[in-house]
PDB file of N, CA and C in Angstrom:
ATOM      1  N   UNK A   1     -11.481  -0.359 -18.708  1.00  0.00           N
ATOM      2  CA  UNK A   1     -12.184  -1.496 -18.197  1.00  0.00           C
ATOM      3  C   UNK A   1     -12.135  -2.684 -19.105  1.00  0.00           C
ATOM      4  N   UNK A   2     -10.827  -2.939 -19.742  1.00  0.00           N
ATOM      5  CA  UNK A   2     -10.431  -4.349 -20.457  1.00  0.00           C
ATOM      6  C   UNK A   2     -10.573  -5.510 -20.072  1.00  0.00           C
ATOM      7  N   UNK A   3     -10.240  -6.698 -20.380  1.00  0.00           N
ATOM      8  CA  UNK A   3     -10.422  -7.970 -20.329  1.00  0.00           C
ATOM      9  C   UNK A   3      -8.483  -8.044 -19.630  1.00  0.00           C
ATOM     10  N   UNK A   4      -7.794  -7.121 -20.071  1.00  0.00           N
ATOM     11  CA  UNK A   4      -6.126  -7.324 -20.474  1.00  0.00           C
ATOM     12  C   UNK A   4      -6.202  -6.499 -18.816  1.00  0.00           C
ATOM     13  N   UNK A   5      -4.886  -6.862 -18.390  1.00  0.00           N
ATOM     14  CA  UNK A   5      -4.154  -6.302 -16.989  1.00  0.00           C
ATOM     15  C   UNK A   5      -3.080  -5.145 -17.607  1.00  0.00           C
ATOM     16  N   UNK A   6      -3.328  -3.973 -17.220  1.00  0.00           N
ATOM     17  CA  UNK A   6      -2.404  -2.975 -18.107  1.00  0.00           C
ATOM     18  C   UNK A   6      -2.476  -1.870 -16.923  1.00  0.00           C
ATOM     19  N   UNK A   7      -1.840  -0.835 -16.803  1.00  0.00           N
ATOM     20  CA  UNK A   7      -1.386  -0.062 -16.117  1.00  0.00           C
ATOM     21  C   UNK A   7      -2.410   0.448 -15.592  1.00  0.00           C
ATOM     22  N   UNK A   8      -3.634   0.756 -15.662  1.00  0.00           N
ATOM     23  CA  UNK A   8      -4.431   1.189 -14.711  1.00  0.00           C
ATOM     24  C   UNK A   8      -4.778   0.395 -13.536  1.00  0.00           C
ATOM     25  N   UNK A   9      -4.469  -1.212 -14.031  1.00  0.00           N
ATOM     26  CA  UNK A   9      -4.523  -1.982 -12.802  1.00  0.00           C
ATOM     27  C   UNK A   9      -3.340  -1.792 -11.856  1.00  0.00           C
ATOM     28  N   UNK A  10      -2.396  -1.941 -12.192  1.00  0.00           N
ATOM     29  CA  UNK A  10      -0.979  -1.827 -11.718  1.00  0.00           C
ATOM     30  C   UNK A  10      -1.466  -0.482 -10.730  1.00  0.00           C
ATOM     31  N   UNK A  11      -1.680   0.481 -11.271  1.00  0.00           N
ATOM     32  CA  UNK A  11      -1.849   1.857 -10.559  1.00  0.00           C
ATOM     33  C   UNK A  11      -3.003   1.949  -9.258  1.00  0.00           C
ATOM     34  N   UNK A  12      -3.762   1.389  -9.814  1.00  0.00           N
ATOM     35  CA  UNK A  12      -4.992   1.752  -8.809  1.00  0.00           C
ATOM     36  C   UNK A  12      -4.884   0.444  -8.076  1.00  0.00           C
ATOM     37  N   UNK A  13      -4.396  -1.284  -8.008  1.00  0.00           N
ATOM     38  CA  UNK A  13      -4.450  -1.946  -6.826  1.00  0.00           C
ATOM     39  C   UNK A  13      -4.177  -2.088  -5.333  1.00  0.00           C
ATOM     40  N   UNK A  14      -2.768  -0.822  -5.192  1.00  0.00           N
ATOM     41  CA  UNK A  14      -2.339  -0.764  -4.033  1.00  0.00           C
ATOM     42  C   UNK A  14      -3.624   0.840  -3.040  1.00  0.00           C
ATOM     43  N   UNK A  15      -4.365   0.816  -4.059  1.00  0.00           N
ATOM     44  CA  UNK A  15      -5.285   2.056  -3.390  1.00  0.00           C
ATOM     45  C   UNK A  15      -6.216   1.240  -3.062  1.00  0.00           C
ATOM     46  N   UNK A  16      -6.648   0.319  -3.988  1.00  0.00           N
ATOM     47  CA  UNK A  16      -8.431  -0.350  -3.790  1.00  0.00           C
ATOM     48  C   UNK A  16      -8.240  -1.789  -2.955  1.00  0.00           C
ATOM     49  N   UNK A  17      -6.788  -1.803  -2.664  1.00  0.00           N
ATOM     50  CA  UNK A  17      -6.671  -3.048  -1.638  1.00  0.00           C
ATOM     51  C   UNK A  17      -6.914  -2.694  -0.504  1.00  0.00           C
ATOM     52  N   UNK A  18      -6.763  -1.365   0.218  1.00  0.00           N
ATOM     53  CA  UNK A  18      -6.650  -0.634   1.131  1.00  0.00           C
ATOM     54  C   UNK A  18      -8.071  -0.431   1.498  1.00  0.00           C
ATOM     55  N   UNK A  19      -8.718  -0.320   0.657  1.00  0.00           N
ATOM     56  CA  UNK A  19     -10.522   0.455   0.331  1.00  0.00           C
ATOM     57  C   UNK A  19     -10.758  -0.036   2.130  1.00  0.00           C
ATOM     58  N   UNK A  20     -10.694  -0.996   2.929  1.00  0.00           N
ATOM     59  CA  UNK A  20     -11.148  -1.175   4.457  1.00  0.00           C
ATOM     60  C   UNK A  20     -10.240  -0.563   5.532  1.00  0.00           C
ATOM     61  N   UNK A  21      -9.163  -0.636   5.438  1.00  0.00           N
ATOM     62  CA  UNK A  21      -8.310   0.635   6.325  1.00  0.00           C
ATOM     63  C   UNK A  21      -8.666   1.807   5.898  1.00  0.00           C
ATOM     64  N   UNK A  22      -8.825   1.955   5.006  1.00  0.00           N
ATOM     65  CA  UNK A  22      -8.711   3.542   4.742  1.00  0.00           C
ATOM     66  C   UNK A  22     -10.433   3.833   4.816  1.00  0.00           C
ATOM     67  N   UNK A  23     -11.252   3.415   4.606  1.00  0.00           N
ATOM     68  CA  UNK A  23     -12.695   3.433   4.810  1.00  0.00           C
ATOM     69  C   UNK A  23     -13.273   2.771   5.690  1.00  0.00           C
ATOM     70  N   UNK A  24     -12.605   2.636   6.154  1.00  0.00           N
ATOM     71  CA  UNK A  24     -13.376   1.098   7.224  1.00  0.00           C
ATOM     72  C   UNK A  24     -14.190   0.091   6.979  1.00  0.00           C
ATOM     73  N   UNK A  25     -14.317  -1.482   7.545  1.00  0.00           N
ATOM     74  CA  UNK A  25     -15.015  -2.550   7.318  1.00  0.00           C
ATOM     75  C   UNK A  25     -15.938  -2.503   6.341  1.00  0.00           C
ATOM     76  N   UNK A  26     -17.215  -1.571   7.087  1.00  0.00           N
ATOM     77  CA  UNK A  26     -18.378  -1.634   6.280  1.00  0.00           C
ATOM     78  C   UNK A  26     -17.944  -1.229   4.770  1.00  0.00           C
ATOM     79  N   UNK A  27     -17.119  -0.318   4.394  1.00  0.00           N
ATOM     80  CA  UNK A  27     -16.311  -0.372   2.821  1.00  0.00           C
ATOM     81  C   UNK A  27     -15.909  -1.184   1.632  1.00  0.00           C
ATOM     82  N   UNK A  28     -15.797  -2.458   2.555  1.00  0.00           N
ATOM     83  CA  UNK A  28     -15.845  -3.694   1.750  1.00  0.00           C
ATOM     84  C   UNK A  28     -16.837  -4.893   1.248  1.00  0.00           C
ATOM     85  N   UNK A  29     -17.528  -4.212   2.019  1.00  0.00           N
ATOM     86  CA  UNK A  29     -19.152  -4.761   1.582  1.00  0.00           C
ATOM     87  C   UNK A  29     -19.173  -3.962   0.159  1.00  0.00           C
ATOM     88  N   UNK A  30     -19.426  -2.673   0.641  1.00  0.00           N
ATOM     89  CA  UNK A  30     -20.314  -1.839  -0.654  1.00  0.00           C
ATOM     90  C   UNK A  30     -19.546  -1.305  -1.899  1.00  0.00           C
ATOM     91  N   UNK A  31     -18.529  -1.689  -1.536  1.00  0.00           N
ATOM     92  CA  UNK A  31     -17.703  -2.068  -3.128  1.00  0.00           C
ATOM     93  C   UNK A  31     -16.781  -2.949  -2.877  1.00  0.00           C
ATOM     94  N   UNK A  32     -17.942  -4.404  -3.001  1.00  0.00           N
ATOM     95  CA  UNK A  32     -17.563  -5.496  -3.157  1.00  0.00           C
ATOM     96  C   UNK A  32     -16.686  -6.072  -4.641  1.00  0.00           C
ATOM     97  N   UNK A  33     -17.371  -5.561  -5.808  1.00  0.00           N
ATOM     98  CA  UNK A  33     -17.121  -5.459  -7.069  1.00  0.00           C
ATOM     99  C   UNK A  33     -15.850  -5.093  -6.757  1.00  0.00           C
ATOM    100  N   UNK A  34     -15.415  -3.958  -6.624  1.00  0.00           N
ATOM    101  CA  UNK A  34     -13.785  -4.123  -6.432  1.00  0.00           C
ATOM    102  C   UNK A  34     -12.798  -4.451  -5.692  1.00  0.00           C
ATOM    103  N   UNK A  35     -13.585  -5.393  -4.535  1.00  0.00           N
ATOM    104  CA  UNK A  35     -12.588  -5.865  -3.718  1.00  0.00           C
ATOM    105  C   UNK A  35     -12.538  -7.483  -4.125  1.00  0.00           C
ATOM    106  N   UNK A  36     -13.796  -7.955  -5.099  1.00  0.00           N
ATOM    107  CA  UNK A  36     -13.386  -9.026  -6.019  1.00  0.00           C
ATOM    108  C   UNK A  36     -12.326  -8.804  -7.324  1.00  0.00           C
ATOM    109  N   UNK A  37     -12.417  -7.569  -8.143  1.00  0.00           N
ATOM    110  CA  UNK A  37     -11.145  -7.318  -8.735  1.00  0.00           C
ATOM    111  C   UNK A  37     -10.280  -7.681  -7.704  1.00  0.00           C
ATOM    112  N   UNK A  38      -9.642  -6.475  -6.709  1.00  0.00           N
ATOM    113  CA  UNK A  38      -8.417  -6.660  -5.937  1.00  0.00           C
ATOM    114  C   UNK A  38      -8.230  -8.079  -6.120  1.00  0.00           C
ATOM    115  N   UNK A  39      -8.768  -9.397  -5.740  1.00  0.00           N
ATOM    116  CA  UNK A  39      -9.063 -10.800  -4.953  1.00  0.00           C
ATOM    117  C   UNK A  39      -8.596 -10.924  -6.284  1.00  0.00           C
ATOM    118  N   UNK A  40      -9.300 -10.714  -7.577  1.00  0.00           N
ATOM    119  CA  UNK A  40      -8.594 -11.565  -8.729  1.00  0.00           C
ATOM    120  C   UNK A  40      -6.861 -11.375  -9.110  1.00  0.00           C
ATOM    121  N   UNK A  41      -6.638  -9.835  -9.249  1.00  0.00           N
ATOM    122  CA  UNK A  41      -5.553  -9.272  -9.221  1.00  0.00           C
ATOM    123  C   UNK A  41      -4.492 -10.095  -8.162  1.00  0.00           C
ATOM    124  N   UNK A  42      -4.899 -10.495  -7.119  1.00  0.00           N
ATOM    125  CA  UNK A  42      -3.954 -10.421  -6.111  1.00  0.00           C
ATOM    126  C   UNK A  42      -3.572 -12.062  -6.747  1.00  0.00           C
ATOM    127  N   UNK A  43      -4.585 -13.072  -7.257  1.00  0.00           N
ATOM    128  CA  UNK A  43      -4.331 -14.338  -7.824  1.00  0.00           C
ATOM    129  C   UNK A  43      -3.056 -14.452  -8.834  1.00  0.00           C
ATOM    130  N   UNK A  44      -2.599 -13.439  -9.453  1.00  0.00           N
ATOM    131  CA  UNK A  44      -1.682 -13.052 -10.516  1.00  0.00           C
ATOM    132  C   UNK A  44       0.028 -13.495  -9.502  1.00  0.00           C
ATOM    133  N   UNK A  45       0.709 -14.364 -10.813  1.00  0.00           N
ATOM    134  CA  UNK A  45       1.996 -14.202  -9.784  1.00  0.00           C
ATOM    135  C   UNK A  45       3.090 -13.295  -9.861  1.00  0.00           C
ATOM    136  N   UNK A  46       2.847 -12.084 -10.929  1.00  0.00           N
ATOM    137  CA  UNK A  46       3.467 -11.187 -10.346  1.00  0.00           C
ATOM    138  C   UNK A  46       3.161 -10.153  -9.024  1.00  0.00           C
ATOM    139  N   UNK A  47       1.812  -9.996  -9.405  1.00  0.00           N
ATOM    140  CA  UNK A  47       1.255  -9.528  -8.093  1.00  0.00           C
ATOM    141  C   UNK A  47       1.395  -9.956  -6.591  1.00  0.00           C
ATOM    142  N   UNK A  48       1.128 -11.692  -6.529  1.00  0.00           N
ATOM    143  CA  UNK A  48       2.066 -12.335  -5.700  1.00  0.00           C
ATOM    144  C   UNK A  48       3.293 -11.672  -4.818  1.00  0.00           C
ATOM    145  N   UNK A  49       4.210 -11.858  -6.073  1.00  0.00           N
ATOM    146  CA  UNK A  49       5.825 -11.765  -5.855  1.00  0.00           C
ATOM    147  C   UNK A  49       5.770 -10.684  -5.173  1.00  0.00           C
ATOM    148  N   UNK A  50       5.244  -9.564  -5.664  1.00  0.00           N
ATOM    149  CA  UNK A  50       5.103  -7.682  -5.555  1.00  0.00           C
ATOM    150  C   UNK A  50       4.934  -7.984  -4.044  1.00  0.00           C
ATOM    151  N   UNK A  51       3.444  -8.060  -3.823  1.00  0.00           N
ATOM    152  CA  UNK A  51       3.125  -8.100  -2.024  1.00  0.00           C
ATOM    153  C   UNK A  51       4.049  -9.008  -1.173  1.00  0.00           C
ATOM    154  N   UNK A  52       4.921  -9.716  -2.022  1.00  0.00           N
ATOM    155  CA  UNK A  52       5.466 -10.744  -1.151  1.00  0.00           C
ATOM    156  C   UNK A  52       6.464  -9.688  -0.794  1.00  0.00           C
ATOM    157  N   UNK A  53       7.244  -8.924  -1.855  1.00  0.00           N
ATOM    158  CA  UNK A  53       8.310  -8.397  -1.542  1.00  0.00           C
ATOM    159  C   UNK A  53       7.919  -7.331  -0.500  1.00  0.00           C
ATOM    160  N   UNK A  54       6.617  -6.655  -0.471  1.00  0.00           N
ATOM    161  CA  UNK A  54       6.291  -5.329   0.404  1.00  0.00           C
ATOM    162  C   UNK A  54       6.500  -6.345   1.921  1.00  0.00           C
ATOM    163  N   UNK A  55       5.617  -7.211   2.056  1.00  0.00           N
ATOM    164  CA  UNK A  55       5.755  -8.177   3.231  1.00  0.00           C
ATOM    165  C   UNK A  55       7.448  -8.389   3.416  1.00  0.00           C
ATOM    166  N   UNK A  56       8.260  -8.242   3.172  1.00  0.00           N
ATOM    167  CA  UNK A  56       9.803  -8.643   3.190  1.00  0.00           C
ATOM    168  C   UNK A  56      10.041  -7.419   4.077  1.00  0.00           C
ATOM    169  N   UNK A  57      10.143  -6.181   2.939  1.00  0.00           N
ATOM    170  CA  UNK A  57      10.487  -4.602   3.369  1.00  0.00           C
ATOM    171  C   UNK A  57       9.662  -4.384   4.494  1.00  0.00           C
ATOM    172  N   UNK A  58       8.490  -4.254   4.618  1.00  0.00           N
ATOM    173  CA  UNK A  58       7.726  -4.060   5.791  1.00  0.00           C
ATOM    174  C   UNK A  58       8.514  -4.670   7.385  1.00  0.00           C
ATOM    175  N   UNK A  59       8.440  -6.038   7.312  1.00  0.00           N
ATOM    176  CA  UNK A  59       8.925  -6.793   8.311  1.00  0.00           C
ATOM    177  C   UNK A  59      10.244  -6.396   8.504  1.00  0.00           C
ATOM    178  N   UNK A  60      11.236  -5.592   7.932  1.00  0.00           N
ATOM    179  CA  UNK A  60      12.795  -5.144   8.239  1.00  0.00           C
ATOM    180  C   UNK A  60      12.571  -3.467   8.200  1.00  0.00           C
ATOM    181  N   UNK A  61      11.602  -3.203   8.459  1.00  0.00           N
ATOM    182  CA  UNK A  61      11.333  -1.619   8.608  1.00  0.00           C
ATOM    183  C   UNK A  61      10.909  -1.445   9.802  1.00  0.00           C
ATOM    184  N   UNK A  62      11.436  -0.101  10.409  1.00  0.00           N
ATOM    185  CA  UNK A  62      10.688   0.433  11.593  1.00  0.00           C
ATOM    186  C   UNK A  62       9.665   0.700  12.057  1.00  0.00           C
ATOM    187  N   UNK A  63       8.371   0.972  12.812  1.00  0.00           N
ATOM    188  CA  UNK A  63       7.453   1.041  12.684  1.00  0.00           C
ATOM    189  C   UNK A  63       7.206   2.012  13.229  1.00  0.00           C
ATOM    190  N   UNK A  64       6.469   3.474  12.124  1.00  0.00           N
ATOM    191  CA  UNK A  64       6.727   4.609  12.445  1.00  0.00           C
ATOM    192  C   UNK A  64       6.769   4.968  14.244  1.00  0.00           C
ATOM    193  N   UNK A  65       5.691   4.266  14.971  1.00  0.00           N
ATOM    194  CA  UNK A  65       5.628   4.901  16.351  1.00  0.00           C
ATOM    195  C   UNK A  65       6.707   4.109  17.157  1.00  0.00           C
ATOM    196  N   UNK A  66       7.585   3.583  16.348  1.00  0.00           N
ATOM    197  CA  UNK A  66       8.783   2.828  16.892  1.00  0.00           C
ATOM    198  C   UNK A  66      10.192   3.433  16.603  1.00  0.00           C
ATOM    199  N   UNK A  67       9.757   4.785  15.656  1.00  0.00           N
ATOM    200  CA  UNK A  67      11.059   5.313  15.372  1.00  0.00           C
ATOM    201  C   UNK A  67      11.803   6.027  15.666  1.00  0.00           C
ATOM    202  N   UNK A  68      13.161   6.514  15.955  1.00  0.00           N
ATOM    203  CA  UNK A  68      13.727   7.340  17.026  1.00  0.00           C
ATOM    204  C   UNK A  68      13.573   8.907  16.524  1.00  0.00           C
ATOM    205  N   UNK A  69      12.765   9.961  17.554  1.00  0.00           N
ATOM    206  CA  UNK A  69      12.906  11.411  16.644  1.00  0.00           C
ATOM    207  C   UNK A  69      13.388  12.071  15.804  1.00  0.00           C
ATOM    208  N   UNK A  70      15.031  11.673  15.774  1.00  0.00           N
ATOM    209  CA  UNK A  70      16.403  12.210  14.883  1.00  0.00           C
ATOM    210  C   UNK A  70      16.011  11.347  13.755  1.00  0.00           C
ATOM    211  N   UNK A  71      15.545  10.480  13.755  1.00  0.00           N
ATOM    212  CA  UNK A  71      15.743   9.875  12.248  1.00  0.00           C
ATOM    213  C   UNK A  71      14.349  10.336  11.665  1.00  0.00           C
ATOM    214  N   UNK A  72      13.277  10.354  12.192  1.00  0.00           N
ATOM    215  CA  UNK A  72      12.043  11.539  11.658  1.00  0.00           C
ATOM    216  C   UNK A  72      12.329  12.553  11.099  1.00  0.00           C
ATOM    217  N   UNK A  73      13.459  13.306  12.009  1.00  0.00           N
ATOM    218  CA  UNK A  73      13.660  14.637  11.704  1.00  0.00           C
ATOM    219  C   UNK A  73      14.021  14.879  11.021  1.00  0.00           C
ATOM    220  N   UNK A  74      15.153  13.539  10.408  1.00  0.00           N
ATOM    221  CA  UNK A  74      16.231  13.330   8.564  1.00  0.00           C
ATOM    222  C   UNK A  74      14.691  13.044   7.823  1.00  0.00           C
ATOM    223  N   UNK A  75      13.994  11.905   8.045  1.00  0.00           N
ATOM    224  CA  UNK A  75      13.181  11.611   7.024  1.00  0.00           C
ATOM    225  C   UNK A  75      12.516  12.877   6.867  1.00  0.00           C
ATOM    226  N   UNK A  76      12.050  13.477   7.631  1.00  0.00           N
ATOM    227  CA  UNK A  76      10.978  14.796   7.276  1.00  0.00           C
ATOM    228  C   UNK A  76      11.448  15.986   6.936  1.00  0.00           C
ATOM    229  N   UNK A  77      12.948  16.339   7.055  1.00  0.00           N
ATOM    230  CA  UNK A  77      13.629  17.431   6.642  1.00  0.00           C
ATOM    231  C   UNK A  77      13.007  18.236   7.927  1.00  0.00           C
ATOM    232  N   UNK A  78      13.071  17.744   9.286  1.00  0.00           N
ATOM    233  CA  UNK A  78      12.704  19.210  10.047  1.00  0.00           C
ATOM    234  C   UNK A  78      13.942  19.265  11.020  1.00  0.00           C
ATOM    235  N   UNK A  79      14.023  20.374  12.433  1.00  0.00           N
ATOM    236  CA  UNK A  79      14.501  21.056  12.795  1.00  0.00           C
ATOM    237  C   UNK A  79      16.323  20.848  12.318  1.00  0.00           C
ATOM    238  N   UNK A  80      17.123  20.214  12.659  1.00  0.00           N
ATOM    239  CA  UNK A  80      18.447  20.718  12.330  1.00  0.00           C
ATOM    240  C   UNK A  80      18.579  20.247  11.245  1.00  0.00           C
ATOM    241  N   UNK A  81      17.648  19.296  10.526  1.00  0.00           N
ATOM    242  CA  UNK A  81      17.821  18.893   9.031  1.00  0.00           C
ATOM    243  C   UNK A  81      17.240  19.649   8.108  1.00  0.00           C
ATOM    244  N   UNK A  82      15.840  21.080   8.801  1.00  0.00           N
ATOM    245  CA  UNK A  82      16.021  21.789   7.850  1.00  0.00           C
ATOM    246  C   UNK A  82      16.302  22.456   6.335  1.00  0.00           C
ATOM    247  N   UNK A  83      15.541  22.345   5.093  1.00  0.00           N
ATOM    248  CA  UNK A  83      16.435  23.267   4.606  1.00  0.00           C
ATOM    249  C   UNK A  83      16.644  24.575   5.036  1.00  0.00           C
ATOM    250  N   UNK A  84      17.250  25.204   4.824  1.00  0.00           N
ATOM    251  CA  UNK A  84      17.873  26.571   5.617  1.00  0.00           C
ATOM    252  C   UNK A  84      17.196  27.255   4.087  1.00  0.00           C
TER     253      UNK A  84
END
């Protein structure tokens, strides 16, 4: 809990940005404290750049309930992709 941006931030921002999808609305009320970290963090311009680039990849990616079964079946290793 430093003053300095060092790898625990790096690690834990893409979890505690999430804190309202993954918990829902009312979540961001009651740990407000760290969704003002996130808010400061996200002010940073590498952090910037970072989400800018996920926003890039995202927008040229499939969207899982948009994706064709066979290519699930490679990503997930199941039926004829299998390991045996």
């Amino acid at each position: 809990g430093g003053a300095e941006y060092g790898i625990a931030d790096i690690a834990t921002h893409p979890w505690a940005r999430n804190i309202p999808a993954l918990l829902g609305a009312p979540a961001a009320e009651k740990y407000k404290n760290v969704m003002r970290w996130v808010a400061k963090l996200e002010e940073r311009p590498a952090v910037k750049r970072a989400l800018a680039a996920v926003d890039d990849v995202r927008a040229k990616t499939t969207q899982f309930d948009k994706a064709q079964p066979d290519v699930l079946d490679k990503v997930f290793g199941r039926g004829q992709y299998a390991a045996a």
